[in-house]
C-alpha atoms as a PDB file:
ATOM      1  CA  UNK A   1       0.000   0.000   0.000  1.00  0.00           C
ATOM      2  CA  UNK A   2       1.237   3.300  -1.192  1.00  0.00           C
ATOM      3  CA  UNK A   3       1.940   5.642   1.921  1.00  0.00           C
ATOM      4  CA  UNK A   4       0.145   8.883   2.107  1.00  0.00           C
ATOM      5  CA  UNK A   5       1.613  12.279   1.329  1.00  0.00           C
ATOM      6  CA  UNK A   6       0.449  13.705   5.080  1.00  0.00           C
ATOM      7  CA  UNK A   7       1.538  10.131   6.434  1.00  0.00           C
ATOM      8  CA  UNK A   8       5.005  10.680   5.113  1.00  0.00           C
ATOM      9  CA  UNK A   9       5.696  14.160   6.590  1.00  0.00           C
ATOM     10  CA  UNK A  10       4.058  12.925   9.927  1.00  0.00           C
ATOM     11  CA  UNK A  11       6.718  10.123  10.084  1.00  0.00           C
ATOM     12  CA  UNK A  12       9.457  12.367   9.608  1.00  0.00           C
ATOM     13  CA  UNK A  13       8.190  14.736  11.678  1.00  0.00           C
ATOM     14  CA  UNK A  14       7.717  12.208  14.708  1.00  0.00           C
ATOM     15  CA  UNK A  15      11.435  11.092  13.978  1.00  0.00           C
ATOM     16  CA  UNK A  16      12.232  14.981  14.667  1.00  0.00           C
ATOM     17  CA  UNK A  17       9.735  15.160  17.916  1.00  0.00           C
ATOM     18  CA  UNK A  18      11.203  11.695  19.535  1.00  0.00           C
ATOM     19  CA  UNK A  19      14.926  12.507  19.233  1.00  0.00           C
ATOM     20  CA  UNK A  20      14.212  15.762  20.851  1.00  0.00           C
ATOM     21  CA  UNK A  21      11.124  15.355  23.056  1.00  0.00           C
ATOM     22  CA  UNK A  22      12.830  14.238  26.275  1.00  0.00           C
ATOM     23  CA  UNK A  23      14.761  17.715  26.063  1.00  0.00           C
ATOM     24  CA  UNK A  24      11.772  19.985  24.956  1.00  0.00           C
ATOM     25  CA  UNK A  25       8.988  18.498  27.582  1.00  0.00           C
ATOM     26  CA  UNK A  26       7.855  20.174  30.092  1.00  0.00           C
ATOM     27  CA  UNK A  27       6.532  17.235  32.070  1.00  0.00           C
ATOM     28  CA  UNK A  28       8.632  13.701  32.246  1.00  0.00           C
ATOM     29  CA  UNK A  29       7.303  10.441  33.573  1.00  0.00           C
ATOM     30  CA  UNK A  30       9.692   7.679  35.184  1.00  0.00           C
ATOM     31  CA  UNK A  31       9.019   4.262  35.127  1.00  0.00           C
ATOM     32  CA  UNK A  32       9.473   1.709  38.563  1.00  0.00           C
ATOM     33  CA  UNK A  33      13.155  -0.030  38.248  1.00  0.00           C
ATOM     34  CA  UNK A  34      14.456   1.640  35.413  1.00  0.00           C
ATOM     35  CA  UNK A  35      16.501   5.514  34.930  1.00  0.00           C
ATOM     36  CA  UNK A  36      14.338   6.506  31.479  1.00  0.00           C
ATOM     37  CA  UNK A  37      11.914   8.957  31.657  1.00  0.00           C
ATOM     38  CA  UNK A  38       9.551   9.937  29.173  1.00  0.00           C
ATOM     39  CA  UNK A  39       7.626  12.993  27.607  1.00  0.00           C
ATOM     40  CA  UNK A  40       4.644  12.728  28.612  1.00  0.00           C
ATOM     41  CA  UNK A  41       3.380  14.337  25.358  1.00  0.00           C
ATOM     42  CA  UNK A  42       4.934  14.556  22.222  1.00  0.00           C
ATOM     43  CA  UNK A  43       3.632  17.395  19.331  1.00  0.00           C
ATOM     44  CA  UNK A  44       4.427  16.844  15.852  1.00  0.00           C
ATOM     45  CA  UNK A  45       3.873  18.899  12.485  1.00  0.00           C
ATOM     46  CA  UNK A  46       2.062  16.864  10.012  1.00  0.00           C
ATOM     47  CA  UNK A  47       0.664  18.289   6.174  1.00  0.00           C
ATOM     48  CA  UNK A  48       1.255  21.998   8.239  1.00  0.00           C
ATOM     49  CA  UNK A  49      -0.888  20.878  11.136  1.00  0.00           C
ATOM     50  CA  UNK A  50       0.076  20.273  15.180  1.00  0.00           C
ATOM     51  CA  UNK A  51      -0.505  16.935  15.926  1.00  0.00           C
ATOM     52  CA  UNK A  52      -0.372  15.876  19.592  1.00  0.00           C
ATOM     53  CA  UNK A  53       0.217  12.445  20.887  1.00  0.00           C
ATOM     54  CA  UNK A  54       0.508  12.036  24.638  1.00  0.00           C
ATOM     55  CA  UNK A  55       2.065   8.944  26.734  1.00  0.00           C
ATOM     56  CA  UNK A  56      -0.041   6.062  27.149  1.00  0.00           C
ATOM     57  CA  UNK A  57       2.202   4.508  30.245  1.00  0.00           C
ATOM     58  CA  UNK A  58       5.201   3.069  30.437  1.00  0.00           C
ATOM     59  CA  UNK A  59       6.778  -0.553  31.866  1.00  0.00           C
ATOM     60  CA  UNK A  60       9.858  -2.324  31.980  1.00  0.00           C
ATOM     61  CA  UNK A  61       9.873  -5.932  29.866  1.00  0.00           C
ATOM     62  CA  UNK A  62      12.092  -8.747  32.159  1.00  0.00           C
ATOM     63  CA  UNK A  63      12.947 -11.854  30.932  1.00  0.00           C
ATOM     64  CA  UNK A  64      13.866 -14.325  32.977  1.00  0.00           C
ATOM     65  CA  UNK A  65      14.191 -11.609  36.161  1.00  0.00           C
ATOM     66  CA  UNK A  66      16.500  -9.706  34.212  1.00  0.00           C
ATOM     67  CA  UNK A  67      15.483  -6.248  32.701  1.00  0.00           C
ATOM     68  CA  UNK A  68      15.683  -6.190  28.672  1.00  0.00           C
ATOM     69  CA  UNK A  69      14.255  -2.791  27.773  1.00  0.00           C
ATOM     70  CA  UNK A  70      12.057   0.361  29.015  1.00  0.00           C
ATOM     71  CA  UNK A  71       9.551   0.218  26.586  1.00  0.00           C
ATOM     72  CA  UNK A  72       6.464   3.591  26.188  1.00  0.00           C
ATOM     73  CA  UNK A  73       3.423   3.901  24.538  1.00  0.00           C
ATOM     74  CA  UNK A  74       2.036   7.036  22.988  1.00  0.00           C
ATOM     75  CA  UNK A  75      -1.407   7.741  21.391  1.00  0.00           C
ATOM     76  CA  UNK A  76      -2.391  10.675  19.147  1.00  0.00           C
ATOM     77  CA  UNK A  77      -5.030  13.090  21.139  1.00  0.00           C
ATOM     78  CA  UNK A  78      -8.723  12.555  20.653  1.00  0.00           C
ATOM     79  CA  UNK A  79      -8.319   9.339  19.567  1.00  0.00           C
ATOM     80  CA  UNK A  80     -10.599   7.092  22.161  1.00  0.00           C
ATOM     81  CA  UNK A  81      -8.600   4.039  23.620  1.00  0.00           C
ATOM     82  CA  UNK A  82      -9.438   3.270  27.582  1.00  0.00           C
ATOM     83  CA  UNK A  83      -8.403  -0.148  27.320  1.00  0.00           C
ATOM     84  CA  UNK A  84      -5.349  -2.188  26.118  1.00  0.00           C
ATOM     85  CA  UNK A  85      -7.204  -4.165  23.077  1.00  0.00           C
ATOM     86  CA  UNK A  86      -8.781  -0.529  22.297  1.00  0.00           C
ATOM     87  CA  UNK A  87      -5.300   0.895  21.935  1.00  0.00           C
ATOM     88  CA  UNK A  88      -4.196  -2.308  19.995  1.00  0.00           C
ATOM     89  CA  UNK A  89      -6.750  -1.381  17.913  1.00  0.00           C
ATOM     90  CA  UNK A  90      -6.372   2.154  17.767  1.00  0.00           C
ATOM     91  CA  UNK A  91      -6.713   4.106  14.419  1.00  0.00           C
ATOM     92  CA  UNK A  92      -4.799   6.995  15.104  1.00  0.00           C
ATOM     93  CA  UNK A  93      -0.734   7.780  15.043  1.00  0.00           C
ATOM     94  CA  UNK A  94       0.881   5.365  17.917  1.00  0.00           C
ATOM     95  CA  UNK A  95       3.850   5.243  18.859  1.00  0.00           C
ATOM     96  CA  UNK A  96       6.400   2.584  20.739  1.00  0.00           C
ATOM     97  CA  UNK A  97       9.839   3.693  22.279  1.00  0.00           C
ATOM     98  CA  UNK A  98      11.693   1.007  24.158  1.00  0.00           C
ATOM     99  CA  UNK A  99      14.966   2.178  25.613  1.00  0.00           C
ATOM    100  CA  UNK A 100      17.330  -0.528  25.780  1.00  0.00           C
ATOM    101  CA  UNK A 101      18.587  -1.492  29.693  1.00  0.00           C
ATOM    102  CA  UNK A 102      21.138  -3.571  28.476  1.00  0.00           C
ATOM    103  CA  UNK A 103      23.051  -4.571  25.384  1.00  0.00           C
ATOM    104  CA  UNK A 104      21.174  -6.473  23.308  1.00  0.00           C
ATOM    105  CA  UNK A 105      22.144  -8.985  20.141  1.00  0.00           C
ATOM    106  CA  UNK A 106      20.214  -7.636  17.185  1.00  0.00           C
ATOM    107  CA  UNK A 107      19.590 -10.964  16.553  1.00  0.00           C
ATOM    108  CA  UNK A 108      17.998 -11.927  20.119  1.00  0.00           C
ATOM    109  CA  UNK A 109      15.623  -8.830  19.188  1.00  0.00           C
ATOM    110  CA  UNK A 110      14.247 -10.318  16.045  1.00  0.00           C
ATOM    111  CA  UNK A 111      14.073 -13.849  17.660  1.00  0.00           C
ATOM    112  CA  UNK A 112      11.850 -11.526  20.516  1.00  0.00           C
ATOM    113  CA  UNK A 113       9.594  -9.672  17.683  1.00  0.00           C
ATOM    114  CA  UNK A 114       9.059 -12.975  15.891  1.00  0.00           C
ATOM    115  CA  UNK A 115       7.943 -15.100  19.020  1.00  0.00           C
ATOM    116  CA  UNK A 116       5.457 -12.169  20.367  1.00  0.00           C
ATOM    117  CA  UNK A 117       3.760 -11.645  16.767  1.00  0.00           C
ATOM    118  CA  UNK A 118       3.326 -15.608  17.382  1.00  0.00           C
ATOM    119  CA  UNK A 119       1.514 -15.638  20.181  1.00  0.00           C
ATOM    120  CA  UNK A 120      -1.779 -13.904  18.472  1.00  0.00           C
ATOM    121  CA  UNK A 121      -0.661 -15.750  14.442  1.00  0.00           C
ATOM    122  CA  UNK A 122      -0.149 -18.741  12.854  1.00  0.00           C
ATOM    123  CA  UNK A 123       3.756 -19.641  12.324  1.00  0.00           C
ATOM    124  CA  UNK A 124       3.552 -18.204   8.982  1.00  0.00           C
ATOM    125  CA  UNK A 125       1.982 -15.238   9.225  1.00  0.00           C
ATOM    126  CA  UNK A 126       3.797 -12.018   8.051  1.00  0.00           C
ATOM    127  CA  UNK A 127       6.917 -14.028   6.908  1.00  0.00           C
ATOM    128  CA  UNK A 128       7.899 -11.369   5.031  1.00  0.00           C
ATOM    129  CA  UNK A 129       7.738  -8.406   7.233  1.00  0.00           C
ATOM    130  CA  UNK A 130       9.718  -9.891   9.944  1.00  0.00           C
ATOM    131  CA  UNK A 131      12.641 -10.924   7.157  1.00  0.00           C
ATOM    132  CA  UNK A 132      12.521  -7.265   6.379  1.00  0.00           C
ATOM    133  CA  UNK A 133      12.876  -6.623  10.228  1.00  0.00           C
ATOM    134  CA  UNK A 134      15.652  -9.248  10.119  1.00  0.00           C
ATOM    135  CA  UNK A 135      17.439  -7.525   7.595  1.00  0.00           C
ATOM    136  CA  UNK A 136      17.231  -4.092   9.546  1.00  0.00           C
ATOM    137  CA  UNK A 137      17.880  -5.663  13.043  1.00  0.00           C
ATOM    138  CA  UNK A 138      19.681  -8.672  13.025  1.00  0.00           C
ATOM    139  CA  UNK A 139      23.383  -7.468  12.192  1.00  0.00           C
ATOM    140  CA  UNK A 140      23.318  -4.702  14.940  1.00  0.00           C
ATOM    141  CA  UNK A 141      24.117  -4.653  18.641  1.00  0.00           C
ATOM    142  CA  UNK A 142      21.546  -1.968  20.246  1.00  0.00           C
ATOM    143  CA  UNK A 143      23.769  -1.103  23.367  1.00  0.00           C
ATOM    144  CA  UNK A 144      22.335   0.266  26.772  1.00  0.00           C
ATOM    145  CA  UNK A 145      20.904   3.342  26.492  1.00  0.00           C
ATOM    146  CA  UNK A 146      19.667   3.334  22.503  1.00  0.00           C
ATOM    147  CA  UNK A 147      15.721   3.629  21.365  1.00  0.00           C
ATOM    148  CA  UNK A 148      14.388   1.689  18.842  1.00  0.00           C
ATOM    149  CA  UNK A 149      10.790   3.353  17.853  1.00  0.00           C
ATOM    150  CA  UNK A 150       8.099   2.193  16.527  1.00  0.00           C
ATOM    151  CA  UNK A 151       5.532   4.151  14.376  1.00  0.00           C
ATOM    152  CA  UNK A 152       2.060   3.177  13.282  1.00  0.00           C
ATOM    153  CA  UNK A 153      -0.023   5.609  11.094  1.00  0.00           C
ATOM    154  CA  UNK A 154      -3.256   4.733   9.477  1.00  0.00           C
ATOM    155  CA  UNK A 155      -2.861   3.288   6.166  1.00  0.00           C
ATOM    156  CA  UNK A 156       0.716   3.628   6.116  1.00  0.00           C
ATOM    157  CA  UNK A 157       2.091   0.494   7.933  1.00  0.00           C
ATOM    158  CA  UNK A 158       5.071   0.251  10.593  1.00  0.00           C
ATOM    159  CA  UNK A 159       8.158   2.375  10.640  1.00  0.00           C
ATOM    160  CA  UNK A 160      11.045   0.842  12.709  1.00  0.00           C
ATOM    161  CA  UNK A 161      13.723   3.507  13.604  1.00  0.00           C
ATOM    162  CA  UNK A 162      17.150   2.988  15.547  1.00  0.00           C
ATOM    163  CA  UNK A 163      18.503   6.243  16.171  1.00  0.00           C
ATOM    164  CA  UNK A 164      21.681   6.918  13.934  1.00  0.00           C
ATOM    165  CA  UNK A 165      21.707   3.408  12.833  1.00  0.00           C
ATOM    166  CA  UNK A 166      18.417   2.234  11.248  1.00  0.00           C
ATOM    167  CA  UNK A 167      15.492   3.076   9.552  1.00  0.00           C
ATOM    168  CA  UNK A 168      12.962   1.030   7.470  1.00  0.00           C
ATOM    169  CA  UNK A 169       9.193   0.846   6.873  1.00  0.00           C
ATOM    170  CA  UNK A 170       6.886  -1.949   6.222  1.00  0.00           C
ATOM    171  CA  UNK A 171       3.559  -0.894   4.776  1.00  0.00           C
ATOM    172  CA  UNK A 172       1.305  -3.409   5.515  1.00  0.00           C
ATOM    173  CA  UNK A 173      -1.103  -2.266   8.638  1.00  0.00           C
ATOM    174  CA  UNK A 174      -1.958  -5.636  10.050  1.00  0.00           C
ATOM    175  CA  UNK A 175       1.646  -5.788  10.791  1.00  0.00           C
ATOM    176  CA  UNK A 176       1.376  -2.908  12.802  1.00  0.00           C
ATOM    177  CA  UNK A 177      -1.534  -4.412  14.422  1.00  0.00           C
ATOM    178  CA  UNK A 178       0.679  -7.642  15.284  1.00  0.00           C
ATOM    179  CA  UNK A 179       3.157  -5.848  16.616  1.00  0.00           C
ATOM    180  CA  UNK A 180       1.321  -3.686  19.134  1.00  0.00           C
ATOM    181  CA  UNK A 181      -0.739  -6.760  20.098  1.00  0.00           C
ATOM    182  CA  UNK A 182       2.444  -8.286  21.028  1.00  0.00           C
ATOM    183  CA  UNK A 183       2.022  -6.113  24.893  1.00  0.00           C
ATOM    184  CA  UNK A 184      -0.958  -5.067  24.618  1.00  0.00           C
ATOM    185  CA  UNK A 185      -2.978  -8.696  22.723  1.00  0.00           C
ATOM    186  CA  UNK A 186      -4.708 -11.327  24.537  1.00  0.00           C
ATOM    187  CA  UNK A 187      -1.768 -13.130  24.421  1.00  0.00           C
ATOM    188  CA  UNK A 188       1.292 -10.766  25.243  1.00  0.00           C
ATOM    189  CA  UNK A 189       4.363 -10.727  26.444  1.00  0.00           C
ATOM    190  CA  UNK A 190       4.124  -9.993  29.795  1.00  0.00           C
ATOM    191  CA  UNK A 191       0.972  -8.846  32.112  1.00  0.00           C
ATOM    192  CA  UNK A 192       2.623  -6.200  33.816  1.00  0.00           C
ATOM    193  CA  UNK A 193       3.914  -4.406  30.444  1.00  0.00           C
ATOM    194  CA  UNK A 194       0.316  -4.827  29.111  1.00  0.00           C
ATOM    195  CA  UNK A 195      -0.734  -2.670  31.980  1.00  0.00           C
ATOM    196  CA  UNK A 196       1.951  -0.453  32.467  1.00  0.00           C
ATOM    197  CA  UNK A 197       1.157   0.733  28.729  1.00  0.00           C
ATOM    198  CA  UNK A 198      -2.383   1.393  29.353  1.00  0.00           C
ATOM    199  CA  UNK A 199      -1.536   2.828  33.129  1.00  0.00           C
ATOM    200  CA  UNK A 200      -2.131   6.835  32.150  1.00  0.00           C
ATOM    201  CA  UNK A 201      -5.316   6.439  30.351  1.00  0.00           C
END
């Protein structure tokens, strides 16, 4: 699916507003056992218009007892989502940060993405969008302290950006979809992220 003209200036602009928001907010929000904090409201220019996305919650994903990432959730404003499966199924710009707590394998990140998109899909599904996010993760090693964000914008797909290192887009939607329902789906990753994302709203 072709991406839209407005679509493509609102994910540049967001790229802009998340490599800067932490120094432009005016309010931060900390999460329990971790040092990142996060905007609590991002504003972004998109087709000459403000658009304003504010923070969802926030969690920290363990595995195994040890801490992997910080990860954040952001919704666009006026956009109705109470509950996690509503923001799953959100229609408006969302956005996923997850601030790394450790150094992680590229590879261990894609093995990560793949497993959570099967937890709510057959094996197969989306074979082809997680080989692209193979190609765009899997040779890096995101060290403590990096972002790797995640953008969703109606009719436009997933944009996966790694700040200084990476940046790729996959248009199909229900990709998108999987990927969000990988905290916030009826099967997820972990309870507590699945509430800590929803934990502002």
């Amino acid at each position: 699916m072709p991406h839209l003209p407005w679509t493509r200036s609102l994910f540049a602009a967001l790229a802009v507003a998340l490599a800067v928001g932490a120094a432009t907010a005016t309010e931060t929000v900390g999460v329990n056992g971790s040092d990142a904090r996060f905007p609590a409201a991002i504003q972004v220019q998109a087709a000459g218009q403000p658009v304003r996305l504010s923070l969802t919650g926030a969690a920290v994903r363990k595995k195994a007892f040890i801490t992997i990432y910080t990860i954040a959730s952001y919704l666009q404003d006026g956009v109705a989502a109470k509950t996690a499966e509503q923001l799953a199924a959100a229609k408006g710009v969302k956005v996923l940060v997850l601030v790394m707590e450790r150094d992680v394998d590229g590879r261990d990140m894609v093995d990560g993405i793949r497993a959570g998109i099967r937890l709510n899909n057959p094996a197969d599904a989306f074979a082809s969008e997680l080989a692209r996010i193979g190609q765009v993760l899997q040779t890096m090693r995101l060290q403590k302290g990096e972002r790797v964000t995640l953008i969703a914008a109606p009719g436009a797909g997933l944009r996966c950006l790694v700040t200084g290192k990476a940046d790729a887009t996959i248009g199909d939607p229900a990709f998108a979809r999987a990927v969000w329902d990988i905290y916030l789906g009826r099967n997820n990753v972990s309870d507590a992220v699945k509430s800590g994302l929803v934990s502002r709203r």
